[in-house]
Protein backbone atom coordinates (compact mmCIF):
# COMPACT_ATOMS: atom_id res chain seq x y z
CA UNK A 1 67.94 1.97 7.47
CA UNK A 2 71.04 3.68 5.93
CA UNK A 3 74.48 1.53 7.06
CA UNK A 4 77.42 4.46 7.83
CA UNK A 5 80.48 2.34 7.16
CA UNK A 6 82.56 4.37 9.63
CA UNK A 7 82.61 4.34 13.32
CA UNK A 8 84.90 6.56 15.95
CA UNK A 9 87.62 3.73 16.04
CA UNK A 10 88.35 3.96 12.73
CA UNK A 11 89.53 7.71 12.94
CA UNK A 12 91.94 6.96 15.54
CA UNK A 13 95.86 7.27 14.15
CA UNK A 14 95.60 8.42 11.24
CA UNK A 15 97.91 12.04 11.56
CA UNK A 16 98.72 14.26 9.25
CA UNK A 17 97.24 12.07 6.67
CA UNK A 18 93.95 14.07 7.40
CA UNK A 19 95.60 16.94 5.52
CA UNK A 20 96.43 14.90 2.03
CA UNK A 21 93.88 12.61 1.75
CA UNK A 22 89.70 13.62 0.74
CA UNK A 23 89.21 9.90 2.04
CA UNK A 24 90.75 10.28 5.72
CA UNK A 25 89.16 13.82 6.29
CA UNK A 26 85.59 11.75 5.49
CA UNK A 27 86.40 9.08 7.85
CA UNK A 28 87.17 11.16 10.46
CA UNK A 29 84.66 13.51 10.25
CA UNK A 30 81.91 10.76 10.62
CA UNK A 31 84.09 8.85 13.31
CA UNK A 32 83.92 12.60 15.38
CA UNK A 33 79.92 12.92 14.62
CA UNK A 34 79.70 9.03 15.67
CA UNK A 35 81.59 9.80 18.95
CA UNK A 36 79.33 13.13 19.44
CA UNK A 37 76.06 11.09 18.65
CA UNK A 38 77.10 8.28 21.50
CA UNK A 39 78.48 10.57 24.20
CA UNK A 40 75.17 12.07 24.47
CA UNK A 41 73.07 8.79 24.80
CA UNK A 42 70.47 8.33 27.54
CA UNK A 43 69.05 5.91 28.89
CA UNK A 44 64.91 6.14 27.08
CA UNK A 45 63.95 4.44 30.46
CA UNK A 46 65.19 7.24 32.71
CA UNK A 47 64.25 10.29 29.80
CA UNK A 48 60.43 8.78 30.25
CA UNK A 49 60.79 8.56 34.31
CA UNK A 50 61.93 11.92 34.27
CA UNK A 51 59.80 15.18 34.63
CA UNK A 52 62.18 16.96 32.87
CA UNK A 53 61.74 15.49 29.67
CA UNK A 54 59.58 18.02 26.90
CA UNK A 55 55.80 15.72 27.47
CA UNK A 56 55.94 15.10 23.21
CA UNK A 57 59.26 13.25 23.71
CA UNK A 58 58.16 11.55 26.56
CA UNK A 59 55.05 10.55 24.94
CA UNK A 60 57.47 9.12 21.93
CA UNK A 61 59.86 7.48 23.45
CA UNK A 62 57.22 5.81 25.87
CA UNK A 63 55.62 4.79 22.51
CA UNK A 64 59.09 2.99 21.66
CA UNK A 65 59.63 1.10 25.05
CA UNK A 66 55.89 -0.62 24.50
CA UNK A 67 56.93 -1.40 20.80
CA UNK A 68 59.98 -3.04 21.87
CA UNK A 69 58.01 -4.94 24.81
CA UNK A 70 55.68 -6.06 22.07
CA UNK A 71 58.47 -6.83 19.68
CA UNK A 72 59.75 -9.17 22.41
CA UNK A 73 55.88 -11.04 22.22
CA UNK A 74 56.00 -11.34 18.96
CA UNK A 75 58.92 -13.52 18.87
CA UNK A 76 61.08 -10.99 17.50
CA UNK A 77 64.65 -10.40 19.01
CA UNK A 78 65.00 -6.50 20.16
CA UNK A 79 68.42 -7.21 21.28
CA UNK A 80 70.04 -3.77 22.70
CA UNK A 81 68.25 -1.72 19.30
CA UNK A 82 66.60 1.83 20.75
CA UNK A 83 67.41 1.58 24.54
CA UNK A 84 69.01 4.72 24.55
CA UNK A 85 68.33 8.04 23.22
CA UNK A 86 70.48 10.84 21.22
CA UNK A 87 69.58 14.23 20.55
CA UNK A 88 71.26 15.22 17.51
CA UNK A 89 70.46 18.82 17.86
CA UNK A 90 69.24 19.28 13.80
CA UNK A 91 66.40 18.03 11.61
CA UNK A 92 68.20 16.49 9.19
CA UNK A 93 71.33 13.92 10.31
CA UNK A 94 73.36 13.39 7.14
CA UNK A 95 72.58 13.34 3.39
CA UNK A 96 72.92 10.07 1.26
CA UNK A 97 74.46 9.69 -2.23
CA UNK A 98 73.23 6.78 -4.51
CA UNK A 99 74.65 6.86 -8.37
CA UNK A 100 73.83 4.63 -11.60
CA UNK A 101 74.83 4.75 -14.47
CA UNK A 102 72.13 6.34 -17.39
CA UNK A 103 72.14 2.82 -19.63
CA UNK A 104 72.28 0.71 -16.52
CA UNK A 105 69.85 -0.27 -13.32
CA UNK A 106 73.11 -1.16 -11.15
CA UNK A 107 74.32 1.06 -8.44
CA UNK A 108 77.98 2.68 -8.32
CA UNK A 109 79.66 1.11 -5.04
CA UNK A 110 82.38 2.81 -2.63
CA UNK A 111 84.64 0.80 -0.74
CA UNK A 112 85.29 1.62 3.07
CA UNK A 113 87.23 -0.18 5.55
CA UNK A 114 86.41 -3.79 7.50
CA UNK A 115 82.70 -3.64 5.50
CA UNK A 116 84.03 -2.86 1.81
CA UNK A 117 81.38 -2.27 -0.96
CA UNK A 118 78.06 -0.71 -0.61
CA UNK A 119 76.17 0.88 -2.92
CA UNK A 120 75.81 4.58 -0.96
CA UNK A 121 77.54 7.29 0.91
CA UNK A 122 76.66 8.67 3.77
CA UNK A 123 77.32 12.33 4.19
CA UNK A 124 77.16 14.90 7.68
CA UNK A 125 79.05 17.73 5.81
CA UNK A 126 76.07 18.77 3.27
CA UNK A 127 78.40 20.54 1.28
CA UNK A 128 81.08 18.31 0.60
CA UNK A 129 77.55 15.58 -0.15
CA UNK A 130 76.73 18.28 -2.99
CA UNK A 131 79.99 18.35 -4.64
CA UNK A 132 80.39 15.01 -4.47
CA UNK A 133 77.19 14.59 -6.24
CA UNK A 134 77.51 17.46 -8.66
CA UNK A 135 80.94 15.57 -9.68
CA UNK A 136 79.26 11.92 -10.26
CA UNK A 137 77.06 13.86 -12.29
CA UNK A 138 79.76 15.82 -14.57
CA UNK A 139 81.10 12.13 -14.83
CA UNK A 140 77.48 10.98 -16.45
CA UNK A 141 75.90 9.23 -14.10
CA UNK A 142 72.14 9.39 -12.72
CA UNK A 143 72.86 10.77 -8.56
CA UNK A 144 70.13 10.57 -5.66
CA UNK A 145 71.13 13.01 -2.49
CA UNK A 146 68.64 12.31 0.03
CA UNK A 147 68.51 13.51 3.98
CA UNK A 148 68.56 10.50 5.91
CA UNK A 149 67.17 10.21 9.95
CA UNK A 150 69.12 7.44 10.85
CA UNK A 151 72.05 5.00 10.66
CA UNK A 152 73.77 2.14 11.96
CA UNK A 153 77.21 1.01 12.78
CA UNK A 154 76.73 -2.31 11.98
CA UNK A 155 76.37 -3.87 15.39
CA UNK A 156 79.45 -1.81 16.52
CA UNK A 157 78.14 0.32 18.96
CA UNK A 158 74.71 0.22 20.50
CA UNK A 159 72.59 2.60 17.90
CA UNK A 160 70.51 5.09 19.98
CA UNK A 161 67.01 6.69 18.98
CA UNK A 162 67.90 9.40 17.01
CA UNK A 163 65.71 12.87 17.92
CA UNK A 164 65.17 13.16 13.81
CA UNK A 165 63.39 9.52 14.18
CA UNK A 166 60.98 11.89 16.22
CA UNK A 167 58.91 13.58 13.69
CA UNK A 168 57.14 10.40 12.10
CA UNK A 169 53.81 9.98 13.38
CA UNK A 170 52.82 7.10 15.98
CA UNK A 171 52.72 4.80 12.93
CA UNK A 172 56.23 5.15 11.27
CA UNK A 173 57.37 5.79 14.33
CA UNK A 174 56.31 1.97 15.72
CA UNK A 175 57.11 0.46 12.16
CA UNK A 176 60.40 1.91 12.84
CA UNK A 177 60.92 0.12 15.84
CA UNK A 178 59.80 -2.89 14.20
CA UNK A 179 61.87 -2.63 11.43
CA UNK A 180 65.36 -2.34 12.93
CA UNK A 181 64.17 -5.06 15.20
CA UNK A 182 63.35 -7.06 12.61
CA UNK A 183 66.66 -6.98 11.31
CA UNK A 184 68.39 -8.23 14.08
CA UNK A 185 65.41 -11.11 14.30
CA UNK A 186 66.47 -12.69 10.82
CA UNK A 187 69.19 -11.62 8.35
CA UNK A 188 70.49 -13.64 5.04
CA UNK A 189 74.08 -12.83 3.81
CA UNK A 190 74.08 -11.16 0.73
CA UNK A 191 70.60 -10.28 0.38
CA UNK A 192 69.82 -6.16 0.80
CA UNK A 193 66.92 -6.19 -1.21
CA UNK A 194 65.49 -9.67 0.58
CA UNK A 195 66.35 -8.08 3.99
CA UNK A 196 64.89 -4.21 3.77
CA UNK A 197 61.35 -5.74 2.18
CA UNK A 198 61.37 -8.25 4.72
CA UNK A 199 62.00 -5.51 7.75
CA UNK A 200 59.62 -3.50 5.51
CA UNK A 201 56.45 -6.19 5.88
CA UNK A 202 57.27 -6.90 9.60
CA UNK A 203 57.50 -3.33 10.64
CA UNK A 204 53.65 -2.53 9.28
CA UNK A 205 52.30 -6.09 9.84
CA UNK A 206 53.79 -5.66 13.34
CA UNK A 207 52.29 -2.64 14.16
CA UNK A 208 49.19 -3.26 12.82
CA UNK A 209 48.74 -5.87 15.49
CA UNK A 210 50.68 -3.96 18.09
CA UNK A 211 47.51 -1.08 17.53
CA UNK A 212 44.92 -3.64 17.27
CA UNK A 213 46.12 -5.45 20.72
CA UNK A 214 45.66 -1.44 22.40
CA UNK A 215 41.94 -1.02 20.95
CA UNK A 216 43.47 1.98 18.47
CA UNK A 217 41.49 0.96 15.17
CA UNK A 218 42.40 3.84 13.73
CA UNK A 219 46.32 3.49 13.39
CA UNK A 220 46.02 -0.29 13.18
CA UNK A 221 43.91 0.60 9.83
CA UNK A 222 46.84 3.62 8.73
CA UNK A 223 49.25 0.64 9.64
CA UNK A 224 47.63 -1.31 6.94
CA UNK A 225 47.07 0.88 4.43
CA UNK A 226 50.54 2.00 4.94
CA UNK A 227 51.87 -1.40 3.86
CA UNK A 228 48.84 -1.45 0.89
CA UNK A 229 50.22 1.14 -0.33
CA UNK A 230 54.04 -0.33 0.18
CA UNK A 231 52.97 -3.61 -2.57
CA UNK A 232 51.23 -1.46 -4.74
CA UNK A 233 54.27 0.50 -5.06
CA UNK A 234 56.68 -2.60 -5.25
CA UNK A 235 54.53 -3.78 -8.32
CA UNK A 236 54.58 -0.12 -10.47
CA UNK A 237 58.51 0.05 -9.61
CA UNK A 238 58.88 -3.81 -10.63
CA UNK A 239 57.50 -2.48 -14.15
CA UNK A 240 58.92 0.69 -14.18
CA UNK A 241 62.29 -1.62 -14.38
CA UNK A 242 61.46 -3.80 -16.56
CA UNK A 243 61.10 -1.40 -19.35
CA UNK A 244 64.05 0.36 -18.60
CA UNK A 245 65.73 -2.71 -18.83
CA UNK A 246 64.44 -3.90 -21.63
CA UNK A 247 65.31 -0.63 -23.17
CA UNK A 248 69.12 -0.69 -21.94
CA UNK A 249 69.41 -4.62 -22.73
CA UNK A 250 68.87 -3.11 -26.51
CA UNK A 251 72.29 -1.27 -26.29
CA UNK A 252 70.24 1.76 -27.38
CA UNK A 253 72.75 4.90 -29.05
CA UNK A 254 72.68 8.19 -26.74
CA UNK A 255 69.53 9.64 -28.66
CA UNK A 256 67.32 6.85 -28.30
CA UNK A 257 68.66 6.38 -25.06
CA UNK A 258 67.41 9.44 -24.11
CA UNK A 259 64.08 9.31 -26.21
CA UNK A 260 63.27 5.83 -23.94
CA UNK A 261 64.22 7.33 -20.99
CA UNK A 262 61.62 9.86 -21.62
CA UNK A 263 59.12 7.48 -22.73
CA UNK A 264 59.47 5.62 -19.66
CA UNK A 265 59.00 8.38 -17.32
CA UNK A 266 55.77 9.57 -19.31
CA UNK A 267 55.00 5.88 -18.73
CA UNK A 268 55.24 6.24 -15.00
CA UNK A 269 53.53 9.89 -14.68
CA UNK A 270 50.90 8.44 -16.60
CA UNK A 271 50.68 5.47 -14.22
CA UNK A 272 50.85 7.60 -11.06
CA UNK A 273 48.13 9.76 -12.20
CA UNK A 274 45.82 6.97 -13.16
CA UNK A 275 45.77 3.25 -12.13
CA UNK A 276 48.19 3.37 -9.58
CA UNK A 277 48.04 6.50 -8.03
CA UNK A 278 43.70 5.74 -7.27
CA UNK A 279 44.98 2.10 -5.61
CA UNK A 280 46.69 3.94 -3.50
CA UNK A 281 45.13 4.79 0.51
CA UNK A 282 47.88 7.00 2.36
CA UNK A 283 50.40 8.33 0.05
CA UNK A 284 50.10 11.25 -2.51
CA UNK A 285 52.58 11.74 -5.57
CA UNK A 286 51.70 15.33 -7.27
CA UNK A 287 54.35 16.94 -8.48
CA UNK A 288 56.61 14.29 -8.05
CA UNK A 289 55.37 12.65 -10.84
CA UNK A 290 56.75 15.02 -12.58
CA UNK A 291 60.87 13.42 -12.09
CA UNK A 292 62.74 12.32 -14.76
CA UNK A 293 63.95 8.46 -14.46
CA UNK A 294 66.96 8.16 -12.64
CA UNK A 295 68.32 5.09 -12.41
CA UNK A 296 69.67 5.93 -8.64
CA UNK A 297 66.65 6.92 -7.57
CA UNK A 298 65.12 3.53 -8.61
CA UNK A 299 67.29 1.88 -7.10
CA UNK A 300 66.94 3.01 -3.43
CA UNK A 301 63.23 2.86 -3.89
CA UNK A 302 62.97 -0.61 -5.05
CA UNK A 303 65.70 -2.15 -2.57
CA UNK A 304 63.02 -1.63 0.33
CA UNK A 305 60.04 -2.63 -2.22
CA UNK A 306 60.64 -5.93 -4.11
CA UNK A 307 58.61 -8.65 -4.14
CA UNK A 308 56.70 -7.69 -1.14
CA UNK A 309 53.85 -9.80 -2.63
CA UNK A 310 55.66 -12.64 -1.10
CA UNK A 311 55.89 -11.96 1.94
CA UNK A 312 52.26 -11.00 1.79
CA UNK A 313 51.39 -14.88 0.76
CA UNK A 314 53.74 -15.96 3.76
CA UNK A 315 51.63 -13.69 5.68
CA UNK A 316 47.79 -15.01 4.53
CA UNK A 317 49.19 -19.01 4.71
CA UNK A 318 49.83 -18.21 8.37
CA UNK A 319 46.71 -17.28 9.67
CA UNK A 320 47.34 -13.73 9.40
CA UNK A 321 49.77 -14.10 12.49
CA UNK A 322 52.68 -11.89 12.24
CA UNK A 323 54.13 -13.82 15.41
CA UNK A 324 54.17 -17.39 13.23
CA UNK A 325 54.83 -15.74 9.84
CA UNK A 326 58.16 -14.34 11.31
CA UNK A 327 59.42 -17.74 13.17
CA UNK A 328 58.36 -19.90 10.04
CA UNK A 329 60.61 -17.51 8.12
CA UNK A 330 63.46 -17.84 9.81
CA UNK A 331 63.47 -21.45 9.60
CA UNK A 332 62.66 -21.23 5.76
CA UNK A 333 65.56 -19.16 5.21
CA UNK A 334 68.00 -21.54 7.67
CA UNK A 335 71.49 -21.83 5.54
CA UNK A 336 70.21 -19.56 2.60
CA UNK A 337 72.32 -16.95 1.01
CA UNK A 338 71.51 -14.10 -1.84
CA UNK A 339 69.14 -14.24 -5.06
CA UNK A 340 68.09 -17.51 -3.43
CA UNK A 341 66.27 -16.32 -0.39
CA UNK A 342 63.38 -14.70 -2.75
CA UNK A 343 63.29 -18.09 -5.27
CA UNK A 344 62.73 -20.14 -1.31
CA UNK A 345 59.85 -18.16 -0.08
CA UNK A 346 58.50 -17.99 -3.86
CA UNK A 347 58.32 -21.47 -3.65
CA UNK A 348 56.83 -22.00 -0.06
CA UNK A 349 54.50 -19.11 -0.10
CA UNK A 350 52.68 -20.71 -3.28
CA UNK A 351 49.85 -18.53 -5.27
């Protein structure tokens, strides 16, 4: 889930300042599309009651009442998450810059207001997203644009459903559900990575069971091979960085900079065409085996895909049990903050 660091309160007062600063016009044009997106909330209750309601949204959003029912079984806390509805009126809701540097596997941070650093921007004016990118790039860095579905406000306002959540499949669409809820279940302080693979492993686990519980053998099998494929992912990127790092650790000049860079990708292309792309049950590279490393792009891949083994072996020491897995977690990580949180369940979940 993509964090927008701006809500509608934060546009309020600021004036003619709108005119001078790139800043203030980028606050407040996210604080109108926040306002927009919340003024049109409905209740998902009433949308599924209704008759009125297009029968494939119904059928979705019934899909997310009975996730967050089972959600509530599981032990997991839904909170307020998806009780209302938005219909944003477009497929895609914003696009997302990540940057790097070329010699580094550490992501360029901007600083916003009441949440300061985080390492992407959030975009619903596509144009200004491209410039901005095309100008991190002139500057030398690797950039990632990517259209996002989704976003939060950080507990400020009570996130609806967006409509572009709407064209995953039963699966995602339940993991979905799972995830967010997951988040608001257990959450360590300073820990992205720890918190997006956790939510990651609880939103397929989760609805692996939730499919199994209805008799639907089918999805409960995509659910699994969905997260199958998740690890076997996690492990290529884990390796994937550890070259490059290696590489960049070597203070490498711009030509062999360049020359490793390329030897890594063929690395990868080589890997996703062989080993790792036959382990793999639901996902398909082609082409995009074919990228260049970028250091951005790694990033935003791995922060939802490390050390998902882990969590795996937390999984398998409890029975299998996604309902005790989850509550023995959150009293593992009681009082734990950062790096720290992977090193604790490393240590629990054993070999």
């Amino acid at each position: 889930m993509i964090f927008l660091a701006v809500v509608a309160a934060l546009f309020a007062g600021y004036g003619t300042a709108y005119l001078a600063s790139e800043d203030v016009r980028y606050i407040s044009r996210a604080g109108m599309e926040e306002t927009r997106i919340l003024q049109s909330r409905e209740p998902i209750g009433d949308l599924v009651a209704s008759r009125e309601t297009d029968p494939a949204v119904r059928h979705s959003l019934r899909l997310v009442l009975q996730t967050r029912n089972y959600a509530a079984r599981l032990g997991l806390n839904a909170k307020e998450t998806y009780t209302t509805y938005a219909d944003v009126g477009r497929d895609t809701l914003l696009l997302v810059l990540q940057a790097a540097p070329r010699d580094c596997i550490c992501p360029y941070t901007w600083k916003y207001p009441i949440v300061g650093r985080i390492p992407y921007k959030g975009f619903f004016d596509f144009a200004v997203a491209r410039r901005s990118a095309d100008q991190m790039s002139s500057r030398g860095y690797d950039v990632y644009l990517r259209p996002s579905s989704a976003f939060s406000t950080l507990g400020w306002f009570n996130d609806p459903l967006l409509s572009t959540a709407l064209s995953r499949d039963s699966v995602e669409l339940a993991a979905l559900v799972f995830h967010e809820i997951a988040h608001n279940t257990l959450y360590v302080k300073s820990a992205t990575p720890f918190n997006e693979s956790y939510a990651q492993f609880v939103g397929y686990r989760s609805a692996q069971s939730f499919f199994i519980e209805r008799g639907d053998t089918a999805r409960a099998r995509q659910a699994a091979d969905r997260w199958h494929d998740e690890m076997v992912l996690g492990e290529f990127y884990q390796d994937l960085v550890a070259r490059l790092e290696q590489l960049y650790a070597s203070e490498p000049d711009s030509a062999a900079l360049e020359a490793g860079r390329a030897e890594a990708g063929a690395w990868a292309r080589q890997q996703l065409d062989g080993s790792v792309g036959a382990r793999l049950r639901t996902l398909r590279f082609g082409a995009a085996a074919d990228r260049p490393v970028n250091n951005a792009r790694l990033i935003g891949a791995t922060i939802y895909r490390t050390r998902l083994d882990l969590f795996e072996r937390w999984y398998q020491r409890h029975d299998r049990d996604i309902r005790s897995s989850v509550a023995a977690l959150g009293e593992l990580m009681d009082g734990v903050e950062g790096d720290s949180a992977f090193g604790r369940l490393e240590q629990a979940a054993g070999k």
